[in-house]
C-alpha atoms as a PDB file:
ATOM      1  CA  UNK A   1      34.762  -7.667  -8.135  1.00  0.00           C
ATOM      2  CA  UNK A   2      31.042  -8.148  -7.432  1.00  0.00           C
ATOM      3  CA  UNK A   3      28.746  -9.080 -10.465  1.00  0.00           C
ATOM      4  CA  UNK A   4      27.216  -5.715 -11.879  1.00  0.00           C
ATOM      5  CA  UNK A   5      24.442  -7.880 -13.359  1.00  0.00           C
ATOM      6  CA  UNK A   6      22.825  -8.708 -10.317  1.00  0.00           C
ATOM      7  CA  UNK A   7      22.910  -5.238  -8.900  1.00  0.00           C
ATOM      8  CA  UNK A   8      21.662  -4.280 -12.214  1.00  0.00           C
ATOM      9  CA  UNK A   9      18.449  -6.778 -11.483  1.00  0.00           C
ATOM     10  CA  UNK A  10      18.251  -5.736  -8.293  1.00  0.00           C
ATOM     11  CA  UNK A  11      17.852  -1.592  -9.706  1.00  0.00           C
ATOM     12  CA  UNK A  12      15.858  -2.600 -12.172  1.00  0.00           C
ATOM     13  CA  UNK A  13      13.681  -4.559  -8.929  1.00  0.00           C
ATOM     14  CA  UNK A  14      13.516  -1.644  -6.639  1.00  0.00           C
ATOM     15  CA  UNK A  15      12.615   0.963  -9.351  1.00  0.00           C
ATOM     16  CA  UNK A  16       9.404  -1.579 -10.565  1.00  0.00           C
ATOM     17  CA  UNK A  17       8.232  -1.723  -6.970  1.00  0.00           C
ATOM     18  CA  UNK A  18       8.683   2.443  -6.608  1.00  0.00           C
ATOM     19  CA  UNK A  19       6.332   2.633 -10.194  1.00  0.00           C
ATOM     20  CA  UNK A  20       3.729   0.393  -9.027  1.00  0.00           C
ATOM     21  CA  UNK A  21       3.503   1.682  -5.790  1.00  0.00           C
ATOM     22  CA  UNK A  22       3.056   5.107  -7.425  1.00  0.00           C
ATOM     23  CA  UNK A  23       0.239   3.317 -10.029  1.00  0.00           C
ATOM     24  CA  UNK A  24      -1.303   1.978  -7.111  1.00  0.00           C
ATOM     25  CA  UNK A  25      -1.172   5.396  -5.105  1.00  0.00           C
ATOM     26  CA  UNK A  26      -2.831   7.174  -7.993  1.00  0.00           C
ATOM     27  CA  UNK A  27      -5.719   4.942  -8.150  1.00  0.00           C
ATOM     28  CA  UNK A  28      -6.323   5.146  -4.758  1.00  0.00           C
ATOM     29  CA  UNK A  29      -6.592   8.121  -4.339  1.00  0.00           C
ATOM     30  CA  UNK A  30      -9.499   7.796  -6.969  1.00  0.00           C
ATOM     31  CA  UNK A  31     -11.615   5.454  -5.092  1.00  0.00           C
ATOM     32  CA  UNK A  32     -14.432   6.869  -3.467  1.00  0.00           C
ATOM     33  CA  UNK A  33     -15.034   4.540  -0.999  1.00  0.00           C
ATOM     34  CA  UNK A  34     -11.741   4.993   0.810  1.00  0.00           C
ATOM     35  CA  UNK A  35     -11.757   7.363   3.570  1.00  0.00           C
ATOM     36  CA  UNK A  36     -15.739   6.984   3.646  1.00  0.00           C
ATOM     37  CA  UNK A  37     -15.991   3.407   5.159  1.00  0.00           C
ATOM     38  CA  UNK A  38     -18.556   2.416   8.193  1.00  0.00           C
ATOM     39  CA  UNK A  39     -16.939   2.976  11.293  1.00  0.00           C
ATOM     40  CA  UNK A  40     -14.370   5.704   9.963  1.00  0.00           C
ATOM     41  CA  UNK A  41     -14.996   8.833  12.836  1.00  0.00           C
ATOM     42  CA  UNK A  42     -14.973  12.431  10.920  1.00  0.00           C
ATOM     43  CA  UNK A  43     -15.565  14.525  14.896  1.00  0.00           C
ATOM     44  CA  UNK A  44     -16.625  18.118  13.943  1.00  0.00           C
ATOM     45  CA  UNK A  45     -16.584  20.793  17.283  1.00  0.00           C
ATOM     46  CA  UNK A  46     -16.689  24.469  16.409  1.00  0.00           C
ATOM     47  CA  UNK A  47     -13.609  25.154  13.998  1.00  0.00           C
ATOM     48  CA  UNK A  48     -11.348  21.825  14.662  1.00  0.00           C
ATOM     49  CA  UNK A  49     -12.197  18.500  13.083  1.00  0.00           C
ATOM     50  CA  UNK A  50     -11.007  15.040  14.161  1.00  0.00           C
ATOM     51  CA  UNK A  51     -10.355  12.016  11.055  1.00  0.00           C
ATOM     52  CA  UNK A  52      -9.986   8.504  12.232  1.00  0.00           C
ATOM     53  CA  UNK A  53     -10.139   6.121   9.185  1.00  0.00           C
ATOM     54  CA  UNK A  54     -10.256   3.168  11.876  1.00  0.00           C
ATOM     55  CA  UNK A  55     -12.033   0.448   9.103  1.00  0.00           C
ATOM     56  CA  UNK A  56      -9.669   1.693   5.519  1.00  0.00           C
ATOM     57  CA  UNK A  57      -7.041   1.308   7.705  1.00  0.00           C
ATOM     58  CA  UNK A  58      -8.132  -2.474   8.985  1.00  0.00           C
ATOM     59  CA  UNK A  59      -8.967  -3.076   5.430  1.00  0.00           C
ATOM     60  CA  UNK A  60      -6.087  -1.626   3.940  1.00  0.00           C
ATOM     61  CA  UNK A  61      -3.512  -3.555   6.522  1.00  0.00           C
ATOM     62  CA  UNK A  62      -5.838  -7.138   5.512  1.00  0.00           C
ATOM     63  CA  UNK A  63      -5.032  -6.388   1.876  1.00  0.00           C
ATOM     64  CA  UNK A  64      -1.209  -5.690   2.026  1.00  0.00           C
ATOM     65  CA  UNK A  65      -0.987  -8.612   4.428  1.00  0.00           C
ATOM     66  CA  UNK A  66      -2.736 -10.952   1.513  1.00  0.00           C
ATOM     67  CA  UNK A  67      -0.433  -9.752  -0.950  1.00  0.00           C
ATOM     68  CA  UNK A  68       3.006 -10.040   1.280  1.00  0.00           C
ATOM     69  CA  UNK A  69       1.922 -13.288   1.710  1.00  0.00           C
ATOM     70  CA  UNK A  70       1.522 -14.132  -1.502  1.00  0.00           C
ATOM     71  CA  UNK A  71       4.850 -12.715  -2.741  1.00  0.00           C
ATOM     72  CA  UNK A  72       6.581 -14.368   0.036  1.00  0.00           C
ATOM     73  CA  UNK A  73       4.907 -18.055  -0.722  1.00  0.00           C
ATOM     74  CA  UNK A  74       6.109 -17.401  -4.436  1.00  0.00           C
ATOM     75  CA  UNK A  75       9.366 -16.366  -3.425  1.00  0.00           C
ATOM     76  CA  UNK A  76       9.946 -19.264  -0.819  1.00  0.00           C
ATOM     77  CA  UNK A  77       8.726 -21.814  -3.981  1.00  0.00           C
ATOM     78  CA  UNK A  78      11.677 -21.109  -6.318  1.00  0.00           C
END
């Protein structure tokens, strides 16, 4: 019989990450520079518009890479 307690940490793992994804979702969506960086392209013709967010993207990807990292280096040190 496998042991409940670590699928129980394991639950208790995945539904942390899901909140503070969520936290982190909410205040993003606050931040007014995201969206509204240099080099973002908002391409306006008539009735049809065009959103690239070329640089939050780049900056965004930097960031999660950082962190990953980090997790991973704290992880690998146990």
């Amino acid at each position: 019989m496998p042991n409940l307690s670590d699928l129980g940490r394991a639950l208790l793992l995945i539904g942390a990450v899901i909140v503070a994804l969520g936290v982190v979702l909410l205040v993003l969506g606050r931040a007014p520079f995201l969206g509204r960086l240099p080099g973002d392209l908002a391409l306006r013709r008539g009735g049809t518009s065009l959103y690239v967010p070329i640089v939050t993207c780049l900056m965004l990807s930097a960031a999660l890479t950082v962190l990953v990292n980090l997790i991973l280096y704290v992880l690998r040190r146990r």
